[in-house]
Every structure is written in structure tokens, then in C-alpha cells.
C-alpha atoms as a PDB file:
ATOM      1  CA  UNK A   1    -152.855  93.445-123.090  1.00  0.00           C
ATOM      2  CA  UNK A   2    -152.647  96.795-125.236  1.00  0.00           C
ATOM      3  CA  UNK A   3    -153.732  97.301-128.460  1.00  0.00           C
ATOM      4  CA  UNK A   4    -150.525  96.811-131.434  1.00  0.00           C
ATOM      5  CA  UNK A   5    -149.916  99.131-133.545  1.00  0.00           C
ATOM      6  CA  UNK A   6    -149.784  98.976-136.965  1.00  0.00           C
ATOM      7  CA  UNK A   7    -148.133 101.690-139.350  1.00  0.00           C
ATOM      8  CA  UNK A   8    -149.753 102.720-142.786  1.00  0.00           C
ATOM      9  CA  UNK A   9    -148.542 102.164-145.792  1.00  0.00           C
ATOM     10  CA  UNK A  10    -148.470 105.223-147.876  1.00  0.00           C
ATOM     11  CA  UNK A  11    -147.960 102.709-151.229  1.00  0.00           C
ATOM     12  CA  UNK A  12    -150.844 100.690-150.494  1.00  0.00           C
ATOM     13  CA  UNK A  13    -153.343 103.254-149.019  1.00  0.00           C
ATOM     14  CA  UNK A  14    -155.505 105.586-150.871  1.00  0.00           C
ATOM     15  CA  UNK A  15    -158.614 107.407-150.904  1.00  0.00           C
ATOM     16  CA  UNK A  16    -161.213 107.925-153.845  1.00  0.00           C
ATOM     17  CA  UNK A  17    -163.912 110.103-154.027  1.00  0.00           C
ATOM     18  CA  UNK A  18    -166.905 111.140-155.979  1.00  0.00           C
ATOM     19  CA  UNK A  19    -168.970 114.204-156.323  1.00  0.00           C
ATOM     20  CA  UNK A  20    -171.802 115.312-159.013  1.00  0.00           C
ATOM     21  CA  UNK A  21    -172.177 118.068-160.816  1.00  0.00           C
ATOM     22  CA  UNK A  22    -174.471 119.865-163.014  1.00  0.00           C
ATOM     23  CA  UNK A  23    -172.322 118.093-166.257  1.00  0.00           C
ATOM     24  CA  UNK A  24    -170.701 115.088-164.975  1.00  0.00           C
ATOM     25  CA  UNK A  25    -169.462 112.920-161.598  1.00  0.00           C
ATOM     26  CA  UNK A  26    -166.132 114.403-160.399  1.00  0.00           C
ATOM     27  CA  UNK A  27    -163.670 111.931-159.319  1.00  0.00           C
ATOM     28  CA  UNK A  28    -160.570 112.129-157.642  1.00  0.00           C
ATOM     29  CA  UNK A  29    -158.195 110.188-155.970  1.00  0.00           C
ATOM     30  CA  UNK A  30    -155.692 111.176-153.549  1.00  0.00           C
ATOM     31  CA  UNK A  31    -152.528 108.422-152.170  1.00  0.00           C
ATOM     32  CA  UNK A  32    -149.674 108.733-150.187  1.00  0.00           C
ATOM     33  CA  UNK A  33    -151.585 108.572-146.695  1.00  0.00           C
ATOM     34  CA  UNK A  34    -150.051 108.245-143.722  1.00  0.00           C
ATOM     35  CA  UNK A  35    -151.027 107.523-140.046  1.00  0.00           C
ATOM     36  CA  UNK A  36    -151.501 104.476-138.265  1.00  0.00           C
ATOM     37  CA  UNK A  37    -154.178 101.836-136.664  1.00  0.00           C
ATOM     38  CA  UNK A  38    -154.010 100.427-133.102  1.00  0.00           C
ATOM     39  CA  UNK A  39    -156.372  97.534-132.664  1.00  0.00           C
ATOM     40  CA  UNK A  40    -156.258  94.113-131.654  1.00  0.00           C
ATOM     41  CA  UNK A  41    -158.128  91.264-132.757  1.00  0.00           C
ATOM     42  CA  UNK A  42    -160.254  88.561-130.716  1.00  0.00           C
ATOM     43  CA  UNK A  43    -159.731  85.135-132.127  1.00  0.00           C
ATOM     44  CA  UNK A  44    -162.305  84.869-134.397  1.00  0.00           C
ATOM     45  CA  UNK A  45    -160.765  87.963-136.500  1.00  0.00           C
ATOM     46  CA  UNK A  46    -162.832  90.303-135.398  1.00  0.00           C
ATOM     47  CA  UNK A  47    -161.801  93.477-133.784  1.00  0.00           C
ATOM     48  CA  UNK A  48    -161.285  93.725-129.629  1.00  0.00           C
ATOM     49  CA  UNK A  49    -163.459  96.346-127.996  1.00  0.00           C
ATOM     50  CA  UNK A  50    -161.019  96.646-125.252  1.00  0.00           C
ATOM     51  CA  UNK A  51    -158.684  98.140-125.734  1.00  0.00           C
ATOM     52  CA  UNK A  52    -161.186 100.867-127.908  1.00  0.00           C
ATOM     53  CA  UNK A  53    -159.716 100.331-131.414  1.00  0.00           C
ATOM     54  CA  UNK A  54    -157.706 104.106-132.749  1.00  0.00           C
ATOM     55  CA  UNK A  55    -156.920 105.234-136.270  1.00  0.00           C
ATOM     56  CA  UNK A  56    -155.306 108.308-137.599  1.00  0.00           C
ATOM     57  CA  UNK A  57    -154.800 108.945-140.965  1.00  0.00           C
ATOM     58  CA  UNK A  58    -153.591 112.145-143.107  1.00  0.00           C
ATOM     59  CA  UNK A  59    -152.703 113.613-146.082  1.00  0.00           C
ATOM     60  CA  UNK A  60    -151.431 116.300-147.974  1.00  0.00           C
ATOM     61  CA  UNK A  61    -154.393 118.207-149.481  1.00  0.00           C
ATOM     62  CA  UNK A  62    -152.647 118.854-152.708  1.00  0.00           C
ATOM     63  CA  UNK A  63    -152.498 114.781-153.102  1.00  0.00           C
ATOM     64  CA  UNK A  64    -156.362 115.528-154.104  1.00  0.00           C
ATOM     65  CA  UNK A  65    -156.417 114.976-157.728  1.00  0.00           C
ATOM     66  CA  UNK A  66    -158.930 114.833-160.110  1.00  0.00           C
ATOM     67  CA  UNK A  67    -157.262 114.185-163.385  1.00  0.00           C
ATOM     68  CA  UNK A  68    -157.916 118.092-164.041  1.00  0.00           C
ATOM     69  CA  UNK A  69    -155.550 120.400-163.304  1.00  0.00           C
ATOM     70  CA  UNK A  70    -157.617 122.970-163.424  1.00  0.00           C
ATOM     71  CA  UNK A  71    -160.419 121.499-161.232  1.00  0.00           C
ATOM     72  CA  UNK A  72    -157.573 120.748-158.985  1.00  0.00           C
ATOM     73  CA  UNK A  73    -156.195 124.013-158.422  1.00  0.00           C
ATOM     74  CA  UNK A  74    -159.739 125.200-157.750  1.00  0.00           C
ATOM     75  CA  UNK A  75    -160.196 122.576-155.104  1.00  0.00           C
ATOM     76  CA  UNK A  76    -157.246 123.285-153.426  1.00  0.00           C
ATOM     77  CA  UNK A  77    -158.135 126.963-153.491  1.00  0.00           C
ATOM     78  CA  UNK A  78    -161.304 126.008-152.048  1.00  0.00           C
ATOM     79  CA  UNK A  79    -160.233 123.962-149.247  1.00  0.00           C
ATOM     80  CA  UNK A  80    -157.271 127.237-148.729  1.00  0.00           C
ATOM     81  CA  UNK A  81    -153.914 124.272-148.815  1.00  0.00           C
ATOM     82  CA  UNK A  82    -151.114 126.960-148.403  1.00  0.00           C
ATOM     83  CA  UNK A  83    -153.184 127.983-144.760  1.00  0.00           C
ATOM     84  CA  UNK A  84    -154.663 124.342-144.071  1.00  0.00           C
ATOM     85  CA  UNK A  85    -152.054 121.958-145.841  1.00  0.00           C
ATOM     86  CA  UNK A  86    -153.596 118.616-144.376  1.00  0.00           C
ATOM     87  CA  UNK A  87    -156.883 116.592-144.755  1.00  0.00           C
ATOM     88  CA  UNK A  88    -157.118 114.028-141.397  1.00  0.00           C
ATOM     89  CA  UNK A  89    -159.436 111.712-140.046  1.00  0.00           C
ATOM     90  CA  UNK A  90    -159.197 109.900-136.503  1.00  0.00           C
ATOM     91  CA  UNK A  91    -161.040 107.209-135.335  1.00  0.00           C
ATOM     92  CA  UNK A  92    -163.674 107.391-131.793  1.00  0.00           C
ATOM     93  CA  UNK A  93    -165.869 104.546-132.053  1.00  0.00           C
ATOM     94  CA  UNK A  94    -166.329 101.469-133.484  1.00  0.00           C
ATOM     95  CA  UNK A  95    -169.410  98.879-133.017  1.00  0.00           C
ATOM     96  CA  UNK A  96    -169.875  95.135-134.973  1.00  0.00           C
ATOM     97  CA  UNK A  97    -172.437  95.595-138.193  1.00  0.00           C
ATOM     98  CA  UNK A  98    -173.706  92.243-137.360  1.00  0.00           C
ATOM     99  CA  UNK A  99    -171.441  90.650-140.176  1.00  0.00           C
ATOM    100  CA  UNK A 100    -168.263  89.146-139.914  1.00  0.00           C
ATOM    101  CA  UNK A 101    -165.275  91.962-140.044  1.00  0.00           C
ATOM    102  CA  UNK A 102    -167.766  94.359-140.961  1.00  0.00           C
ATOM    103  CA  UNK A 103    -168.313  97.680-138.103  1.00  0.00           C
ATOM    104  CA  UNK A 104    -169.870 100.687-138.161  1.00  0.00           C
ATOM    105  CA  UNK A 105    -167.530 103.664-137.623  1.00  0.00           C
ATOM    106  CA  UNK A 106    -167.716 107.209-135.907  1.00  0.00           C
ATOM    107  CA  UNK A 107    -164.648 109.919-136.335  1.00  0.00           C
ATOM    108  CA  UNK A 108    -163.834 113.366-136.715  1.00  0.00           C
ATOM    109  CA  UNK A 109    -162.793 114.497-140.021  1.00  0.00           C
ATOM    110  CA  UNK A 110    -160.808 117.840-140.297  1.00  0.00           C
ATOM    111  CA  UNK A 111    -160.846 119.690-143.633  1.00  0.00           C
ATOM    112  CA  UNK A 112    -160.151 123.486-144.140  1.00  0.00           C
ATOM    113  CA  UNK A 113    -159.044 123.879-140.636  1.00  0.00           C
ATOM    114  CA  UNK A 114    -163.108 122.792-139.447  1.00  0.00           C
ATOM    115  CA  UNK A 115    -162.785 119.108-137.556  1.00  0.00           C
ATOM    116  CA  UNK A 116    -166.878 117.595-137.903  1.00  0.00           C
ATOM    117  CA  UNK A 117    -167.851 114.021-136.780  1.00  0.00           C
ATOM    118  CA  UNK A 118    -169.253 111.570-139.564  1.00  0.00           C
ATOM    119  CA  UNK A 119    -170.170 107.938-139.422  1.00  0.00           C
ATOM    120  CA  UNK A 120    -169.352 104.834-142.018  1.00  0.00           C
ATOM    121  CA  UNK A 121    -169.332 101.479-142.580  1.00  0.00           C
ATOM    122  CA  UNK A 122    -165.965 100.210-142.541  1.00  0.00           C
ATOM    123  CA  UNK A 123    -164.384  96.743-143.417  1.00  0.00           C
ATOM    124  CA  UNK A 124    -161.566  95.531-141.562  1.00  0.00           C
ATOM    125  CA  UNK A 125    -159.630  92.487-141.704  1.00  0.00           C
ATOM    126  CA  UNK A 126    -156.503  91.156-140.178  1.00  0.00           C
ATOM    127  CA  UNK A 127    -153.613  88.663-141.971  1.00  0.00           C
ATOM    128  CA  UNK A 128    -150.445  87.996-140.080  1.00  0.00           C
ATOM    129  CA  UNK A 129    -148.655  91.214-139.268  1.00  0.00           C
ATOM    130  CA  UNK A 130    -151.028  93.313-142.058  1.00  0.00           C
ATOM    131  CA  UNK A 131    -154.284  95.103-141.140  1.00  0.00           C
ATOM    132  CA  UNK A 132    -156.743  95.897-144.121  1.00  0.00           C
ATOM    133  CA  UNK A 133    -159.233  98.613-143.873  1.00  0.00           C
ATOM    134  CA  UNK A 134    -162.145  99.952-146.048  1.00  0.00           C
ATOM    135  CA  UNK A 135    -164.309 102.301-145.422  1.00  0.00           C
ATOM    136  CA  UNK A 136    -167.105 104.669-146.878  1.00  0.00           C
ATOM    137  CA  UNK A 137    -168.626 107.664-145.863  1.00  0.00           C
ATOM    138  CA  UNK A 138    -170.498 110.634-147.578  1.00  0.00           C
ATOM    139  CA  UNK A 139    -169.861 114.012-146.490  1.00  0.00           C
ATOM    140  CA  UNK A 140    -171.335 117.500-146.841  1.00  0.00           C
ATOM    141  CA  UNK A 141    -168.286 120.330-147.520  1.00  0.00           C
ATOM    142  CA  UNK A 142    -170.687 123.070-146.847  1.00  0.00           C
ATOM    143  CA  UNK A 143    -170.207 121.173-143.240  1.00  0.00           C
ATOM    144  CA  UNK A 144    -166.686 122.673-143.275  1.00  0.00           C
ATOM    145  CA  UNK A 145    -167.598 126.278-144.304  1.00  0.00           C
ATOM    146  CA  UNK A 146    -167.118 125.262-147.927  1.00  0.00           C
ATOM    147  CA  UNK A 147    -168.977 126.407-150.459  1.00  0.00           C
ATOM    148  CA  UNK A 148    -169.631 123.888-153.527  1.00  0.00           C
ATOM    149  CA  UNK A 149    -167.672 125.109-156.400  1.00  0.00           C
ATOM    150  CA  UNK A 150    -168.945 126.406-159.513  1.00  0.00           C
ATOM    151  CA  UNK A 151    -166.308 126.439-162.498  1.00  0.00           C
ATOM    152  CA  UNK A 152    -168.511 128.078-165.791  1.00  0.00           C
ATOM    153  CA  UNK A 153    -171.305 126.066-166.312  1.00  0.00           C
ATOM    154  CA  UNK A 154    -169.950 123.075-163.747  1.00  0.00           C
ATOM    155  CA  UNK A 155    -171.787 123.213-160.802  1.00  0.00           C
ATOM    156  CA  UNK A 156    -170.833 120.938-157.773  1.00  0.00           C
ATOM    157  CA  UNK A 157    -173.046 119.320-155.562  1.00  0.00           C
ATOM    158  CA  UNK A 158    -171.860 119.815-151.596  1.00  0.00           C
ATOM    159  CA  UNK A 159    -172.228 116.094-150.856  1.00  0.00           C
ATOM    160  CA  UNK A 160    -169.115 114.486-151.754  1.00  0.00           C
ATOM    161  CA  UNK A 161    -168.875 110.099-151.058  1.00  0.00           C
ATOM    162  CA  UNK A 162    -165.397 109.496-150.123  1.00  0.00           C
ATOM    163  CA  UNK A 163    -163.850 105.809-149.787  1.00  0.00           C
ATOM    164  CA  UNK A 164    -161.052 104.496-148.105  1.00  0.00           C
ATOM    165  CA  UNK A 165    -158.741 101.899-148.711  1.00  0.00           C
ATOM    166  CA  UNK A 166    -155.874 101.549-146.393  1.00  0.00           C
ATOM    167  CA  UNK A 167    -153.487  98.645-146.107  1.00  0.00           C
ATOM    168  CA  UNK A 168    -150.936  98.712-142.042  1.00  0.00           C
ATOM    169  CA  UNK A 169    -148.227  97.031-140.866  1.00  0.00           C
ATOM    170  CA  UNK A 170    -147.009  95.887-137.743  1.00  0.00           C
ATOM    171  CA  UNK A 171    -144.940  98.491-136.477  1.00  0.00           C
ATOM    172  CA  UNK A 172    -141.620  97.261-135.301  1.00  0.00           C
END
């Protein structure tokens, strides 16, 4: 049996993240994802390793917002949008954590036009026709060719933690 696939939903998906700076955290949020999860689950509720679980999941990188405008015209600037306009991530491997629904996750982020591999934790739980996914991961921009921005005295650090919440849906 193949794996279903289950569509994102761009209302009820978003991503968070946190960096620190010299002054204060720098939080941002960015929504409207799209993408998709293909996965099926065993009986228990856990996830099938056969077939290999997938994910993809995108975004426009001018959904990035901090609450700032100003901080988020820099970021944009820094990532380059108008030459790289999306942020994805796709899913490679997935193994059981130990604890019920819980995995640890490997993927390759692309950013800035620079696709790296990172690993998570990740959360995932199946109801009915819905999927729910959370994940977290901390990631280094300078891994991307990014240098940490500095905005008068605000200084960045490069290590940003990003979560995930996404919400799928059967596809029909």
C-alpha cells in the first residue's frame, strides 16, 4: 500500500522563530505555508517506515515578519527575496524518539538559494483524515552564506530556533 497524501493547510500552518540579539530576542512569525505530507500510519498511530514518510513545505520569504517593518525589510534584504523568493524544507528521514508520536527528523532546508541538511525533533499525530505536525530545529544562517545582521546597535546572533506547526488534509 502507498503512502496518502495529505495537503497543507495554509490557515492552520505556521512557523515561529526566535533569534537573540545584542538588545533583545527577535521574533517572527511567518503563515500561509504550503506543501504537503505523505505518510501512513501503523495502527497504533504511529508513523509507517515503509513507505519512507515525505514532506515538503514552502513559503514566501516576505511572509517572514517580525512585527518590525524595518527589521523586516532588512531580513528580506538579507536573505535577497526579489532573487530567492521562497524559504522550503523537505523531509529525508524519519526514526521513532522512543515516545509515542514523537520522531527524530532529518531534511534539507533551502534559504537564500543555499539547500543545507538539519535535524529536529518533530511531533506528529494523526485524527481521521487530518495529520498534525510539530517540529523544532535551530539553525545557523551563516550556514547559508548569511551574515547575521547588525541594524545600529542591534546585533543578531547567527543561530536562529525555528518551530513548526503544520496542520494536512487528506487530499482528495
Amino acid at each position: 500500500m502507498g503512502s496518502i497524501r495529505y495537503a497543507v493547510q495554509p490557515t492552520d500552518t505556521s512557523l515561529d522563530f526566535e533569534a537573540r540579539s545584542s538588545l533583545h530576542p527577535v521574533h517572527g512569525h511567518a503563515d500561509q505555508l504550503t506543501g504537503y505530507v505523505d505518510a501512513t500510519f501503523n495502527q497504533d498511530g504511529s508513523l509507517a517506515s515503509e513507505p519512507a514518510p515525505a514532506m515538503h513545505v514552502e513559503f514566501p520569504v516576505e511572509r517572514l515578519r517580525s512585527g518590525n517593518s524595518l527589521q523586516d525589510r532588512e531580513m528580506w534584504k538579507l536573505i535577497d527575496s526579489k532573487r530567492f523568493p521562497l524559504v522550503a524544507a523537505d523531509l529525508r528521514a524519519v526514526r521513532a524518539d522512543g515516545a509515542t508520536g514523537r520522531y527524530q527528523a532529518s531534511g534539507d532546508i533551502t534559504l537564500a538559494g543555499r539547500q543545507r541538511r538539519y535535524e529536529g525533533a518533530m511531533k506528529v499525530a494523526q485524527s481521521g483524515d487530518r495529520v498534525s505536525l510539530e517540529g523544532e530545529l535551530v539553525l545557523d544562517i551563516t550556514d547559508f552564506g548569511l551574515k547575521p545582521p547588525r541594524v545600529l546597535m542591534l546585533k543578531v546572533e547567527p543561530k536562529v530556533t525555528v518551530r513548526l506547526k503544520l496542520i494536512a488534509e487528506r487530499a482528495a
